[in-house]
Protein backbone atom coordinates (compact mmCIF):
# COMPACT_ATOMS: atom_id res chain seq x y z
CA UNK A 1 -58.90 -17.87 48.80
CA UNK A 2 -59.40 -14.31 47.24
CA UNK A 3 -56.84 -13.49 44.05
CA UNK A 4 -54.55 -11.69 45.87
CA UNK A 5 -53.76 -13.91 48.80
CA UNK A 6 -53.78 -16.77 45.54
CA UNK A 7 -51.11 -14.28 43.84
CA UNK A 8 -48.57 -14.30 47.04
CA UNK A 9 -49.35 -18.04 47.90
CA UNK A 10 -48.24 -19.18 44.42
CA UNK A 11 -44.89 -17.01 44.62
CA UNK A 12 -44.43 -18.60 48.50
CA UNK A 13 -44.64 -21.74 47.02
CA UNK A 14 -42.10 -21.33 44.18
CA UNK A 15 -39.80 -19.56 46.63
CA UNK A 16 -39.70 -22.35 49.15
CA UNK A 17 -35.92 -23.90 49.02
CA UNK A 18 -36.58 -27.18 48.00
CA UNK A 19 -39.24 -26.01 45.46
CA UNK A 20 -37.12 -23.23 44.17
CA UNK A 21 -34.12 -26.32 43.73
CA UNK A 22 -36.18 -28.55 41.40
CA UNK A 23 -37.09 -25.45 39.36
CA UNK A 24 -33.32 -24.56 38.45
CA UNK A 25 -33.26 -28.73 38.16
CA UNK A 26 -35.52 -27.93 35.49
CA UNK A 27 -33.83 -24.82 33.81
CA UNK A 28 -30.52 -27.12 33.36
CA UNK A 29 -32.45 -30.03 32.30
CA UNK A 30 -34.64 -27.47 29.95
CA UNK A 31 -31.32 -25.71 28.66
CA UNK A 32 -29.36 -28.79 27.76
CA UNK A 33 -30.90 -31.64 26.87
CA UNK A 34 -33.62 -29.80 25.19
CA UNK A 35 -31.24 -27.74 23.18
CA UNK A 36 -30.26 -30.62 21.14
CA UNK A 37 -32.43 -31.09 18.11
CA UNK A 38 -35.29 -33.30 18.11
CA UNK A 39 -34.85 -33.95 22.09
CA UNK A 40 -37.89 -31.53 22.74
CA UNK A 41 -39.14 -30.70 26.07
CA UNK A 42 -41.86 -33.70 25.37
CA UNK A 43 -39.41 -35.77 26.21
CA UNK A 44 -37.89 -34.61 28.85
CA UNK A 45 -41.27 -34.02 30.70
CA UNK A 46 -41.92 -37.51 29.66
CA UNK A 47 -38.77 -38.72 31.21
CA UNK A 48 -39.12 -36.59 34.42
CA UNK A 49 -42.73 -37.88 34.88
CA UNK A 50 -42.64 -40.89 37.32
CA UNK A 51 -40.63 -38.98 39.17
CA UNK A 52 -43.72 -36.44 40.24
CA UNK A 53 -45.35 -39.49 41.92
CA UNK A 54 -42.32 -39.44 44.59
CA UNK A 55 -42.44 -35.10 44.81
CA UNK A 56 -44.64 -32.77 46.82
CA UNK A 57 -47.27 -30.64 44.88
CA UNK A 58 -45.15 -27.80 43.95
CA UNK A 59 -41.61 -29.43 43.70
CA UNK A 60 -43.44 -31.30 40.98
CA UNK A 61 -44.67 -28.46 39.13
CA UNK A 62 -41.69 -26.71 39.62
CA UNK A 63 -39.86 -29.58 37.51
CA UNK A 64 -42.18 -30.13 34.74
CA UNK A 65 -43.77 -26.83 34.30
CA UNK A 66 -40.14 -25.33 34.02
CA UNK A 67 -39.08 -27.84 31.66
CA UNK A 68 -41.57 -26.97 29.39
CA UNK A 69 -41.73 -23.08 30.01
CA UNK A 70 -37.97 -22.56 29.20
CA UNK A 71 -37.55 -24.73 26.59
CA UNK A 72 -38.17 -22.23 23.72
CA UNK A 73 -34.98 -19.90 25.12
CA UNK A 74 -32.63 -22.85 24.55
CA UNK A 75 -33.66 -23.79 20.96
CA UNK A 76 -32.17 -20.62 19.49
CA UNK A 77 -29.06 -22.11 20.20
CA UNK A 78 -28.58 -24.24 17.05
CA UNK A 79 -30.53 -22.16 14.97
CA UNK A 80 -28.44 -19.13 15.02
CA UNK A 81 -25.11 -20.96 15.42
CA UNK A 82 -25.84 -23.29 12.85
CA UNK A 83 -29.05 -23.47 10.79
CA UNK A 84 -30.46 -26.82 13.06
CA UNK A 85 -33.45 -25.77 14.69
CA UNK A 86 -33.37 -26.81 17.90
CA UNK A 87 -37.41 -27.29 18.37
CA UNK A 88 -40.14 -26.77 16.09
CA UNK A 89 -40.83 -23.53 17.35
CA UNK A 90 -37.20 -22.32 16.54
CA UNK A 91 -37.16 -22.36 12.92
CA UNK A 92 -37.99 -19.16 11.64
CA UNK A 93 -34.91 -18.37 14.40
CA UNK A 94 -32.90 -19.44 11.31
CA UNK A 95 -33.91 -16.70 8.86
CA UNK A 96 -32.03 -13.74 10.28
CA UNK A 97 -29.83 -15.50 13.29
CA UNK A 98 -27.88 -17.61 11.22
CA UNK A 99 -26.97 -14.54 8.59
CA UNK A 100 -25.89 -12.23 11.28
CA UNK A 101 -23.55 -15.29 12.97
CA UNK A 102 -22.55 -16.00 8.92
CA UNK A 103 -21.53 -11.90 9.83
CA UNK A 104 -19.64 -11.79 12.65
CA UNK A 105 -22.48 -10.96 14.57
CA UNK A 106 -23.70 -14.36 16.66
CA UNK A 107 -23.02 -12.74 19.96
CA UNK A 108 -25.82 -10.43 19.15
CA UNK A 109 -27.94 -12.58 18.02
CA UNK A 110 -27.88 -14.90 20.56
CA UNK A 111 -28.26 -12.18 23.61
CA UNK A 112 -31.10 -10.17 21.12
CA UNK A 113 -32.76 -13.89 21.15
CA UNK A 114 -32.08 -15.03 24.88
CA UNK A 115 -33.33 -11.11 26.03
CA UNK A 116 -36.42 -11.12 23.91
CA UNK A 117 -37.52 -14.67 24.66
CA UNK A 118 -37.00 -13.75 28.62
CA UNK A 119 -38.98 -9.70 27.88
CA UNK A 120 -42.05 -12.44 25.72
CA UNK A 121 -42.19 -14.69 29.01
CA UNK A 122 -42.70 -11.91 31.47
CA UNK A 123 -45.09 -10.46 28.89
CA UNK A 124 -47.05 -13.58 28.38
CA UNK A 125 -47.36 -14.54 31.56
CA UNK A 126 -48.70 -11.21 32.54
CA UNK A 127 -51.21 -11.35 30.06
CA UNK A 128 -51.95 -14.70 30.95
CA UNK A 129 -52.67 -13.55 35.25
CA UNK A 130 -54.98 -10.46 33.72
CA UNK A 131 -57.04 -12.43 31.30
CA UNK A 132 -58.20 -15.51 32.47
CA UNK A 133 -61.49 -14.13 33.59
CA UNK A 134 -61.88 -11.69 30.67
CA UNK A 135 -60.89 -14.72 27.66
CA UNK A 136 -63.47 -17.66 29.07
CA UNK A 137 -66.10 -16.32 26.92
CA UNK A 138 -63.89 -15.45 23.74
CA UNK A 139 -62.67 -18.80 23.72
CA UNK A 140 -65.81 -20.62 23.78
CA UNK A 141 -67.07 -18.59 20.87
CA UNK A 142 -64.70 -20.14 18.45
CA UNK A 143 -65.38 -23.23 16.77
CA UNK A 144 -63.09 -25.23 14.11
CA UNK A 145 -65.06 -22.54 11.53
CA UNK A 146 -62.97 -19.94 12.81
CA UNK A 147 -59.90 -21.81 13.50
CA UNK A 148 -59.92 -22.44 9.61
CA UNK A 149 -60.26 -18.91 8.88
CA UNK A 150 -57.38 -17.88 11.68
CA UNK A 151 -55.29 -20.65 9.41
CA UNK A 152 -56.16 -19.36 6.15
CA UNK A 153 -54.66 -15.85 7.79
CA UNK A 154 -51.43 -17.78 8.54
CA UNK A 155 -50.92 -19.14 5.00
CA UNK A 156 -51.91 -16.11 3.70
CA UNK A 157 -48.49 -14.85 4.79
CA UNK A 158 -46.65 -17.17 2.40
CA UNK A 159 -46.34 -13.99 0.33
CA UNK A 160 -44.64 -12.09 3.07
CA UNK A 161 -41.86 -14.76 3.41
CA UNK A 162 -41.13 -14.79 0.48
CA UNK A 163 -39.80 -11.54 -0.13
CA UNK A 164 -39.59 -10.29 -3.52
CA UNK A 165 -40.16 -13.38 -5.09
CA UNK A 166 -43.90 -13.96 -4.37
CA UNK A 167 -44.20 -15.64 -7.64
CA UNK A 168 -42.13 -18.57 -6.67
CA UNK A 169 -43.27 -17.83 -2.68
CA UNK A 170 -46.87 -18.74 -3.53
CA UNK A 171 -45.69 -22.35 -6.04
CA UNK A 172 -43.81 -23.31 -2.74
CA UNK A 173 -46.53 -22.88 -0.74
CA UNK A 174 -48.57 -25.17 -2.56
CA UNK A 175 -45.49 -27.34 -2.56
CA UNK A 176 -45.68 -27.04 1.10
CA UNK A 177 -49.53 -27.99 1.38
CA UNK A 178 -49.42 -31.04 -1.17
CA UNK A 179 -46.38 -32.18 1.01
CA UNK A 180 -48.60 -32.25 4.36
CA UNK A 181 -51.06 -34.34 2.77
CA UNK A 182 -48.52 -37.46 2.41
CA UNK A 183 -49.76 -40.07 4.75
CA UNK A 184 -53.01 -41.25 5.79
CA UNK A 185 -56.27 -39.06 5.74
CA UNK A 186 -57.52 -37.63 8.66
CA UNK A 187 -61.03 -38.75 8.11
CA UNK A 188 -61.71 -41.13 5.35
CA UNK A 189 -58.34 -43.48 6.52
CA UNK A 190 -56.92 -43.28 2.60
CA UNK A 191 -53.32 -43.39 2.43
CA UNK A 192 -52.23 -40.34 0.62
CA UNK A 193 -48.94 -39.83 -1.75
CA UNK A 194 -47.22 -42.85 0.55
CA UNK A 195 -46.45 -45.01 -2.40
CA UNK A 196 -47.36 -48.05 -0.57
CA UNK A 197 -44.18 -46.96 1.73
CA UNK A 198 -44.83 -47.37 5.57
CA UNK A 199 -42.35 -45.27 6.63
CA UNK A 200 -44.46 -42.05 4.66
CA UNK A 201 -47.96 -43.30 6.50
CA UNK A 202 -47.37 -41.31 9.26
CA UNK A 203 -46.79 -38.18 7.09
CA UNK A 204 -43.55 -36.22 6.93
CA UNK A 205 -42.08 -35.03 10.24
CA UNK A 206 -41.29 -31.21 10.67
CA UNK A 207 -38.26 -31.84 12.34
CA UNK A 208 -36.29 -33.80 9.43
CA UNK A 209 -37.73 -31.76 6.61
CA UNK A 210 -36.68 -28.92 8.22
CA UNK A 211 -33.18 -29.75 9.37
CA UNK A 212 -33.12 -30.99 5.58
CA UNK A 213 -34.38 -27.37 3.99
CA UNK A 214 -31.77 -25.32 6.13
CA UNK A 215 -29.03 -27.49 8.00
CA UNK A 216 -27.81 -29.87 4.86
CA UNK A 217 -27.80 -26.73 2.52
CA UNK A 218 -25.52 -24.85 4.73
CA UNK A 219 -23.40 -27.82 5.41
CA UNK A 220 -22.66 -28.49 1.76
CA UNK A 221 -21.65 -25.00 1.49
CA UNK A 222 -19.58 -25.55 3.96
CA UNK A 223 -17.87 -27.87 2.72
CA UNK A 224 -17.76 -26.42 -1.01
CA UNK A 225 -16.16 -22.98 0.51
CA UNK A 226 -13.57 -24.57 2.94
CA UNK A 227 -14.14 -22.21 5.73
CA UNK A 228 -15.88 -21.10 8.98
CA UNK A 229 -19.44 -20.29 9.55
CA UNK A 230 -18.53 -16.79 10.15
CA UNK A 231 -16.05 -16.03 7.54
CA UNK A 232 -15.44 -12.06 9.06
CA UNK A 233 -13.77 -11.71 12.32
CA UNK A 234 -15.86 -11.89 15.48
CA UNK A 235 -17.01 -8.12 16.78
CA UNK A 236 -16.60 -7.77 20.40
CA UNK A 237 -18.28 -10.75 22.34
CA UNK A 238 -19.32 -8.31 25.44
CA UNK A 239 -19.96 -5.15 23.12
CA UNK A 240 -22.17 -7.71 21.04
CA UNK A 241 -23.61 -9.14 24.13
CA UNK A 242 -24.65 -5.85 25.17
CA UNK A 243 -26.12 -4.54 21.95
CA UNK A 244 -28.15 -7.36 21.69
CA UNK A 245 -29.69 -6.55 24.90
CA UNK A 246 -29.86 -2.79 23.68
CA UNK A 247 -31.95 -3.81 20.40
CA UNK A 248 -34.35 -5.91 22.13
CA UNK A 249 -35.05 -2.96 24.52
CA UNK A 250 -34.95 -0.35 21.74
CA UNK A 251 -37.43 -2.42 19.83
CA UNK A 252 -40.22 -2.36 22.89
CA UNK A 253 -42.58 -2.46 20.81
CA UNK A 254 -41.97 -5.01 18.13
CA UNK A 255 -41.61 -7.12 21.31
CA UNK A 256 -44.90 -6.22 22.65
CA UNK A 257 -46.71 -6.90 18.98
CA UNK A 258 -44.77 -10.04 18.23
CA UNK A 259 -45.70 -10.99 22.19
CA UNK A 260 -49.15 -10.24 21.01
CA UNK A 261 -48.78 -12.40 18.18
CA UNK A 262 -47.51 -15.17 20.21
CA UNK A 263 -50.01 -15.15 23.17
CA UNK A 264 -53.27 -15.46 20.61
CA UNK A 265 -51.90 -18.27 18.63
CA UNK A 266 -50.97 -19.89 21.90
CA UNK A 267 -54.20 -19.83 22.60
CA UNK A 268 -54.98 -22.27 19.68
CA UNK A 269 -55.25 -25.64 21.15
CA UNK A 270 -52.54 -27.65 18.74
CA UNK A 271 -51.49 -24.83 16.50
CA UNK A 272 -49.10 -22.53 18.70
CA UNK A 273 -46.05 -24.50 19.09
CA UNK A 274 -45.47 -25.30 15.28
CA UNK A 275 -46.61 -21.22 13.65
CA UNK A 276 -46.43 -18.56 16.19
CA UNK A 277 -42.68 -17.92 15.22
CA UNK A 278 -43.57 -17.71 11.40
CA UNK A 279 -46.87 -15.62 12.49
CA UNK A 280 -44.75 -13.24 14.35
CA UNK A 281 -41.85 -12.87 11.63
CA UNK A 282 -44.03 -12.41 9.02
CA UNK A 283 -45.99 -9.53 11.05
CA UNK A 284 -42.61 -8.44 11.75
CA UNK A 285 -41.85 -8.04 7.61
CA UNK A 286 -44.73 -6.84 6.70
CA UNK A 287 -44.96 -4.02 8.92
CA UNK A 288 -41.06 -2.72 10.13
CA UNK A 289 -39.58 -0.12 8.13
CA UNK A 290 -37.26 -1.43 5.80
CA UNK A 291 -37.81 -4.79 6.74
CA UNK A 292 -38.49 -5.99 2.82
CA UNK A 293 -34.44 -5.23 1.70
CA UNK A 294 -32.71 -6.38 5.29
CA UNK A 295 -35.02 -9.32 6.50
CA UNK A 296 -33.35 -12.68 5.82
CA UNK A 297 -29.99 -10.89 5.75
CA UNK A 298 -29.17 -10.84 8.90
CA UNK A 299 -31.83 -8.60 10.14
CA UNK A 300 -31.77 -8.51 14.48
CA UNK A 301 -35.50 -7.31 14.54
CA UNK A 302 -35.99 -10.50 12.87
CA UNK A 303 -34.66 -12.46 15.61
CA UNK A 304 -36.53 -9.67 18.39
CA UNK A 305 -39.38 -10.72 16.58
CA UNK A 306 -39.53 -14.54 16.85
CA UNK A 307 -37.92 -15.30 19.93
CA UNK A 308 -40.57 -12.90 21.92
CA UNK A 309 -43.35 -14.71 20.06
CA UNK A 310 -42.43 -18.29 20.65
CA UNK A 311 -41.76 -17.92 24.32
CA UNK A 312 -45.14 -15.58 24.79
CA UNK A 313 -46.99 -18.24 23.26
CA UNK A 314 -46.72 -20.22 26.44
CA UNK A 315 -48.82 -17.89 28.58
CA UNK A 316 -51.11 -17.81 25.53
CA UNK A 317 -51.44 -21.76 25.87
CA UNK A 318 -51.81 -22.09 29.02
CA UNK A 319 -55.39 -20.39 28.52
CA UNK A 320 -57.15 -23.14 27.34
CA UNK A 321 -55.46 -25.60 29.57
CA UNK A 322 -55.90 -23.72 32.90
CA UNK A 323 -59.36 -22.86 31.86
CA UNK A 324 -61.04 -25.39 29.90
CA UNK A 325 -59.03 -28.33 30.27
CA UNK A 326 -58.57 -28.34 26.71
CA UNK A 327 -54.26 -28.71 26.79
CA UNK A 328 -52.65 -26.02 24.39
CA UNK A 329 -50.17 -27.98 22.99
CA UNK A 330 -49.05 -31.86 22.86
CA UNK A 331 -46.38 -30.11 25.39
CA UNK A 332 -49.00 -29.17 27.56
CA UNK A 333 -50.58 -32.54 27.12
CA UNK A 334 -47.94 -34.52 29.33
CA UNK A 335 -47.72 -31.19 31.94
CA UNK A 336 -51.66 -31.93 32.20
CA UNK A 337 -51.26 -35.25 33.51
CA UNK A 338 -47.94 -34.02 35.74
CA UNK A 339 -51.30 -31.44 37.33
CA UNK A 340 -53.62 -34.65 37.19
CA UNK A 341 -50.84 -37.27 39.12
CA UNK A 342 -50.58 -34.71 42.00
CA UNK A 343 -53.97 -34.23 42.22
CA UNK A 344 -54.88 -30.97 40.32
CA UNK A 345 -57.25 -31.13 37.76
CA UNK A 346 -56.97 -28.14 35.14
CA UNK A 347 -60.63 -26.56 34.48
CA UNK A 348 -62.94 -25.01 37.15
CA UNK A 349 -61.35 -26.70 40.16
CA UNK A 350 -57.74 -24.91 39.27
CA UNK A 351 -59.74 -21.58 39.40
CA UNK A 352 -61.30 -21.63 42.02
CA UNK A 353 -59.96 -24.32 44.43
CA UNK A 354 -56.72 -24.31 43.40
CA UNK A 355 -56.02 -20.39 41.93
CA UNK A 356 -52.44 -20.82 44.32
CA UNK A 357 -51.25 -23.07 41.46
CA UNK A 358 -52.49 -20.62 38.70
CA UNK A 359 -50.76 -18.13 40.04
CA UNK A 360 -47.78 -20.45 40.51
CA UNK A 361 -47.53 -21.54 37.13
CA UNK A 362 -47.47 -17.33 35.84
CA UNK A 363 -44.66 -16.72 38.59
CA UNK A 364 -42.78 -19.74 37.11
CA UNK A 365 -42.76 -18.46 33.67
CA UNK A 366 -41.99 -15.23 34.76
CA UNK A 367 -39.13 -16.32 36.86
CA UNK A 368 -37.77 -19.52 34.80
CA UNK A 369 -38.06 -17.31 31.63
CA UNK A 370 -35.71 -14.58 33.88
CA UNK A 371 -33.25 -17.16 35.14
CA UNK A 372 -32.71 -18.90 31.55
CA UNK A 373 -32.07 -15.90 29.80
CA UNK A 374 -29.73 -14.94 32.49
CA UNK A 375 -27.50 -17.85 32.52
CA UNK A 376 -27.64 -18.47 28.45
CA UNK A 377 -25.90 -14.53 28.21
CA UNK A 378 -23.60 -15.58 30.85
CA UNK A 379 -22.22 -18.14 28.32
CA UNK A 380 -22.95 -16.38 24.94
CA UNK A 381 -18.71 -16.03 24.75
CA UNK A 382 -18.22 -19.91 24.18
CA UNK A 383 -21.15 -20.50 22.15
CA UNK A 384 -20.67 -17.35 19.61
CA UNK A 385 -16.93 -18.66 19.19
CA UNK A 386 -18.23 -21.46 17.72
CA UNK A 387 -18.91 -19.88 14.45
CA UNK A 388 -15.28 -19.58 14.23
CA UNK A 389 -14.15 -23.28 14.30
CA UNK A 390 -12.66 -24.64 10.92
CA UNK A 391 -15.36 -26.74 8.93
CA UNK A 392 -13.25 -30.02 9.05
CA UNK A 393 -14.14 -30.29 12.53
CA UNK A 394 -17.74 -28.32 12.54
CA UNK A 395 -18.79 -30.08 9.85
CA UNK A 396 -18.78 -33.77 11.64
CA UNK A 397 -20.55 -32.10 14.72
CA UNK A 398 -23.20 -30.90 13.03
CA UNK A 399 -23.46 -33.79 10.65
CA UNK A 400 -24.09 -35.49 13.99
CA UNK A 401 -26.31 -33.28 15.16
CA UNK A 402 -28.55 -33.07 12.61
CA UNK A 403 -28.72 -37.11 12.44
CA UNK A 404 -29.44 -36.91 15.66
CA UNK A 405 -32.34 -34.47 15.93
CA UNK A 406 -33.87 -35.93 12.80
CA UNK A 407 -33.64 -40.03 14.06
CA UNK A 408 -34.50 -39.34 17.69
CA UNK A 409 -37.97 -37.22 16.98
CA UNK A 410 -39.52 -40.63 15.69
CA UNK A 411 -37.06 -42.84 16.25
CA UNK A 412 -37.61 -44.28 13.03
CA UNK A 413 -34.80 -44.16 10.09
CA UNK A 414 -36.91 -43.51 7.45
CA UNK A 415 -36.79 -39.88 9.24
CA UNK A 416 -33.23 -39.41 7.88
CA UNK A 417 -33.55 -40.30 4.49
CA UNK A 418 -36.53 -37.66 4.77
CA UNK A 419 -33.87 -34.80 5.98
CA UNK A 420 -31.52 -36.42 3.40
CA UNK A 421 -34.18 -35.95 0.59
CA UNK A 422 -35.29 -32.32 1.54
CA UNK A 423 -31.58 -31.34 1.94
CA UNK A 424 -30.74 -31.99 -1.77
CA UNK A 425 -34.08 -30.18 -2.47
CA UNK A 426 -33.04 -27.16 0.03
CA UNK A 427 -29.74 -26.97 -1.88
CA UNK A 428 -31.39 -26.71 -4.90
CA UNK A 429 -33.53 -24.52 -3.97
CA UNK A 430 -30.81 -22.22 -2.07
CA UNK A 431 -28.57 -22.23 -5.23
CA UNK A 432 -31.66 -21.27 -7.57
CA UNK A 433 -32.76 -18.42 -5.46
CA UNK A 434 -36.42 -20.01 -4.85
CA UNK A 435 -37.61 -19.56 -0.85
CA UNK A 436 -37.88 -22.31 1.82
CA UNK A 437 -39.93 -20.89 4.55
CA UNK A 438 -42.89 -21.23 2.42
CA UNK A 439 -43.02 -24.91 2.30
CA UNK A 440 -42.41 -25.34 5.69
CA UNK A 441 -45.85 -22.56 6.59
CA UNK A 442 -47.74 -24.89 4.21
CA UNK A 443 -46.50 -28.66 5.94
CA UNK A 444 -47.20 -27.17 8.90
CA UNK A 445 -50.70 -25.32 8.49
CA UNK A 446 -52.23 -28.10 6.04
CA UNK A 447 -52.96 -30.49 8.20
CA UNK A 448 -54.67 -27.94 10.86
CA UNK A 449 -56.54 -26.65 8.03
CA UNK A 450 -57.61 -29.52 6.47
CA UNK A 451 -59.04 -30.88 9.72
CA UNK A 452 -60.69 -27.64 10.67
CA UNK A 453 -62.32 -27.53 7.16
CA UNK A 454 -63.56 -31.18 7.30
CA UNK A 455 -65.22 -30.88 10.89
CA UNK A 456 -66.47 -27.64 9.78
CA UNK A 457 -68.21 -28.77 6.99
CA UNK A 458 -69.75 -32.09 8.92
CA UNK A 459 -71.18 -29.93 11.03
CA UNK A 460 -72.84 -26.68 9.05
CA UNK A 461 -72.06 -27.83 5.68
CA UNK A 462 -70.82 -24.87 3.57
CA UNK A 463 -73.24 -22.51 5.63
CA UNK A 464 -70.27 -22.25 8.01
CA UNK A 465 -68.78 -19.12 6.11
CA UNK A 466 -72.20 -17.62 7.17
CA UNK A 467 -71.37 -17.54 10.54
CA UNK A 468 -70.94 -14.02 12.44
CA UNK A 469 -67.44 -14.50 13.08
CA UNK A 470 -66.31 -16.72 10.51
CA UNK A 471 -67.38 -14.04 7.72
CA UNK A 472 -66.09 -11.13 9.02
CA UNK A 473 -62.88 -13.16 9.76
CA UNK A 474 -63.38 -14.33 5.84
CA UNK A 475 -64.32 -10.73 4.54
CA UNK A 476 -61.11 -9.15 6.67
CA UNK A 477 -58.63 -11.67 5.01
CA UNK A 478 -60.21 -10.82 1.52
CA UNK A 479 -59.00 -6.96 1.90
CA UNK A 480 -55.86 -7.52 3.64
CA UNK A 481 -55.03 -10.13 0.16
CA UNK A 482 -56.19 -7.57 -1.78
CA UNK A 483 -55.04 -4.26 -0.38
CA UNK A 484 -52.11 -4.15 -2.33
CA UNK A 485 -53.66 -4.46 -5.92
CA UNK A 486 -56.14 -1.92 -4.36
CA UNK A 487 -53.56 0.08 -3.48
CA UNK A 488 -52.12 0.47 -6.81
CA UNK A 489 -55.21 0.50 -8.38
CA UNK A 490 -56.19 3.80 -6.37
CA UNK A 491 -52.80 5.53 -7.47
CA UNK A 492 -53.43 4.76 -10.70
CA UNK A 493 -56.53 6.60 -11.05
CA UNK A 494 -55.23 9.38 -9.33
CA UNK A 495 -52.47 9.96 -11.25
CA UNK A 496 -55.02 9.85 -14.07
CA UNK A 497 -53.29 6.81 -16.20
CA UNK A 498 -55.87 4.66 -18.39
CA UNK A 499 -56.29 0.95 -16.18
């Protein structure tokens, strides 16, 4: 089968009725259950799984893969409403979403998110059908030296979320590292920072410590103030719904860059899900006009920036999957044996014997990503009037919620006490003026880190920075870091002051 008769077969497939059902099966499954913090798409998929034993080929992919391809558009929901991250790919969702719905503005937000995580899906997948053949090669070429380095790039940027308190950015960064290394060491088995507690052996989950850092702060405020999330009056749901379209579209090319973003940490076996919406924000702040005084505040480029990133990150992951075998994500993992009970194995065979299903999992991000987006503006009304109800009856709901998301990642109730910890912390830190995203970017990249540095180091020793790629990776880091003090440095001189 040539690649364009592989293209058409894959949309035939899709398109067939019974096909087509199971994907919108998907969609609602995607769109509701995973909405709900903690219930990821991992758990869906896992739920949905025997049932692919019963299905033909493509019905079966159909439901899974559009589980697990939508799943990023419905996590916004809860972050921008309410602070709760709906995944762990919607958190840095909370950093300008929740201001503007604090504003009056959560209609926008929500349609800017839903249109820009739809505008990321079409562009990942895109990228994803062109550069299959073209990646291979690339791919191979990186070993866990340069995966540390691409790390080291990503908690470089604990400056950049900081704002203008890089100071106290950079201690809880640290924080953030020394906080991933609770529980038991990768390599040498030691149990680290546990305090001979069983419930910290497994580390510290993302999902509780960051419902902790962002929900609980917001809660107690709401509480201490007596009133609504949104304490102006609610700008015009459809004229809000419609701007938010308008900025996503306006800002083509933020979308395209933070797509960009997304796609080549996708491509990351295991890092992708967790950073490519902190990756993409902080690219977004470092380099948008302006983006220093309004980022944080209720900034919609913010929000452009993110949601494009975490949804183009699937395409991105499926590169490694689809090619190599190698799944992108834990995600991925349980779609990978969905491909392997109907009898498709991902590697060679999928491009060559099977390039129909390729092609059918690009047309079913492209058209799942479409469809989602579609129906989530449809009820943006509803949802953005939410902001509105009085805090003695929010408050329970997402008290709920957030016990919810935090117990059912792990099951294990250790996990709340975690979110209750981290929330007294987040307060803290919320009433002091210190930044959270920080520690979260350090729990999140330590652990890649520290496992990329170990393997690296069993296998070249500390002649691994020698490597082509690694240094120039290593030397390109070193100037971006210190570009600024260069920078300063050079208008010193020429304004002829002593240094």
């Amino acid at each position: 089968m040539n690649t364009w008769d592989a293209v058409w077969a894959g949309l035939i497939h899709i398109l067939e009725p019974t096909a087509f059902l199971y994907m919108m099966l998907g969609i609602v499954i995607s769109s509701t259950l995973v909405a709900l913090p903690g219930i990821g798409s991992k758990t869906a998929i896992a739920l949905l799984l025997p049932l692919a034993f019963t299905l033909d080929k493509f019905e079966a992919i159909c439901l899974i893969v559009s589980v697990w391809a939508v799943s990023n558009t419905a996590n916004s929901i809860t972050s921008i409403l309410f602070a709760v991250p709906g995944g762990s790919g919607s958190q840095a969702t909370i950093l300008d979403g929740y201001p503007m719905a604090r504003n009056g503005e959560a209609s926008r937000a929500l349609s800017a998110a839903f249109t820009s995580s739809a505008l990321g899906g079409i562009f990942g997948a895109i990228v994803l059908a062109i550069s299959l053949p073209v990646l291979k090669p690339l791919v191979i070429l990186l070993g866990p030296p340069e995966f540390f380095v691409l790390i080291l790039f990503g908690i470089a940027m604990v400056s950049t979320l900081s704002g203008k308190n890089k100071a106290k950015g950079l201690v809880i960064g640290i924080l953030g590292l020394l906080v991933s290394s609770v529980g038991i060491h990768l390599v040498s088995g030691i149990p680290r920072f546990t305090f001979g507690n069983l419930t910290l052996m497994d580390g510290l989950n993302l999902i509780p410590v960051t419902i902790g850092l962002f929900a609980i702060p917001e809660l107690i405020s709401l509480v201490a103030s007596g009133s609504s999330i949104s304490k102006m009056e609610l700008n015009n749901l459809d004229s809000g719904r419609r701007q938010g379209m308008r900025d996503s579209l306006t800002h083509w090319w933020l979308v395209i860059r933070s797509s960009l973003v997304g796609v080549w940490v996708g491509m990351i076996p295991g890092l992708g899900s967790s950073v490519a919406d902190w990756f993409a924000y902080g690219h977004a702040r470092a380099t948008e006009k302006g983006a220093e005084e309004t980022f944080g505040k209720g900034d919609v480029r913010g929000v452009i920036a993110v949601d494009s990133a975490t949804n183009a990150k699937e395409g991105g992951s499926l590169i490694p999957t689809l090619a190599f075998g190698i799944p992108g994500s834990s995600t991925l993992a349980l779609v990978f044996g969905g491909l392997l009970i109907v009898g498709v194995k991902p590697g060679k065979e999928i491009l060559t014997t099977h390039l129909d299903v390729t092609f059918s999992f690009i047309w079913l991000l492209i058209i799942a990503s479409v469809i989602t987006s579609l129906l989530c503006i449809i009820f943006i009304k509803p949802l953005a009037k939410a902001t509105q109800v009085r805090p003695t009856l929010l408050v329970p709901v997402i008290c709920a919620v957030s016990l919810v998301g935090a117990f059912a990642n792990s099951n294990n109730f250790g996990d709340i006490i975690v979110m209750a910890t981290f929330g007294v912390f987040g307060y803290w830190l919320r009433l002091h003026g210190w930044p959270r995203p920080p520690l979260l970017l350090g729990l999140v990249l330590g652990p890649e880190a520290e496992r990329h540095l170990w393997t690296s180091y069993q296998l070249y020793e500390w002649e691994f920075v020698l490597r082509p790629i690694t240094g120039s990776l290593l030397i390109l880091l070193i100037l971006i870091l210190g570009w600024p003090t260069l920078k300063a440095l050079f208008a010193k001189l020429q304004q002829g002051e002593q240094v």
